[in-house]
Protein backbone atom coordinates (compact mmCIF):
# COMPACT_ATOMS: atom_id res chain seq x y z
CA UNK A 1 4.18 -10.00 -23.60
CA UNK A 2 5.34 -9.22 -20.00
CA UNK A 3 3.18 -10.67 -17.41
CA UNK A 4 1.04 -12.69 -19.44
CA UNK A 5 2.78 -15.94 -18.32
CA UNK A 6 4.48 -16.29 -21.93
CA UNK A 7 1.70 -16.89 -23.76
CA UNK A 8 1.02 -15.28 -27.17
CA UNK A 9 -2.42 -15.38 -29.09
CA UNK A 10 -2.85 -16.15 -33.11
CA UNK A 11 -5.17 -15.19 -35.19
CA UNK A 12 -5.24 -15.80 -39.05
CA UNK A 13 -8.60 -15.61 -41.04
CA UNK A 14 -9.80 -18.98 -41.90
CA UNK A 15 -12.83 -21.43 -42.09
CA UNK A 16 -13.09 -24.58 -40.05
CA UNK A 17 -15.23 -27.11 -41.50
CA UNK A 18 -15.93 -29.46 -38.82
CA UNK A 19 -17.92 -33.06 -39.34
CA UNK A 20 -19.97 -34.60 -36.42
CA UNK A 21 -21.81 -37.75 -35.99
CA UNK A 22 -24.29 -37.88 -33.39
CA UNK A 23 -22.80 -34.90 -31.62
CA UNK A 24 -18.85 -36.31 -32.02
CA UNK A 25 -16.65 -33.95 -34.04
CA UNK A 26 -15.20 -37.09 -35.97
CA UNK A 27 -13.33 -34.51 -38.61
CA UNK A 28 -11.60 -30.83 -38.47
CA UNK A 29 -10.42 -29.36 -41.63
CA UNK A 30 -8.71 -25.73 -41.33
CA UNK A 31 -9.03 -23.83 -44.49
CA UNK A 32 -6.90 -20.42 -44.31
CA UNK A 33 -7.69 -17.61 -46.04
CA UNK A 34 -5.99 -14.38 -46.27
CA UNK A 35 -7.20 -11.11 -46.31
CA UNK A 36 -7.81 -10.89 -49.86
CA UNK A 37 -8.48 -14.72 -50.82
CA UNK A 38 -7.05 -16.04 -53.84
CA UNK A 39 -8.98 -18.51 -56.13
CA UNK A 40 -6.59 -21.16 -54.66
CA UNK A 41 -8.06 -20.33 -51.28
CA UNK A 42 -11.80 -20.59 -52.96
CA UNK A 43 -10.86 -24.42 -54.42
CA UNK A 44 -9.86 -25.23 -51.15
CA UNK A 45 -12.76 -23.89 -49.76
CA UNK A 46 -14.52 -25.76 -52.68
CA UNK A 47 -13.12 -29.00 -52.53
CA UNK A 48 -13.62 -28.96 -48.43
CA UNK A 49 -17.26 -27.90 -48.51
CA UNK A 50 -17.97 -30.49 -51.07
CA UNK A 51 -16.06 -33.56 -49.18
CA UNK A 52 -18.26 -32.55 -46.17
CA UNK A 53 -21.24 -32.28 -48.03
CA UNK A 54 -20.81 -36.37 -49.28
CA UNK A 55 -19.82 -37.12 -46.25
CA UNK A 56 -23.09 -36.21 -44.89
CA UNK A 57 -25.93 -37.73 -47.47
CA UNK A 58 -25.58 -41.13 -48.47
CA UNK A 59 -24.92 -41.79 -52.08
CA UNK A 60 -28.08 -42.05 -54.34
């Protein structure tokens, strides 16, 4: 890290499910996921994807 001010990049796999309205990122969710997922990592996924989703459409 010498001579690059201090600074140190991350990286982790993941999914960012981000919400907009009318352009606006109003919502960020970070999901991580390692390099072999787990099905925890897939409900997460899940249960993300799906609060997004009704965010989106109005109920019927």
């Amino acid at each position: 890290m010498a001579g690059d001010g201090g600074r140190a990049a991350l990286s982790y796999p993941g999914i960012s499910v981000v919400r907009r309205t009318e352009g606006e990122i109003v919502d960020h969710t970070w999901i991580p996921v390692g390099e072999e997922p787990t099905f925890a990592d897939d409900e997460a996924l899940i249960t993300a994807l799906h609060a997004a989703w009704r965010w989106t459409r109005p109920a019927a």
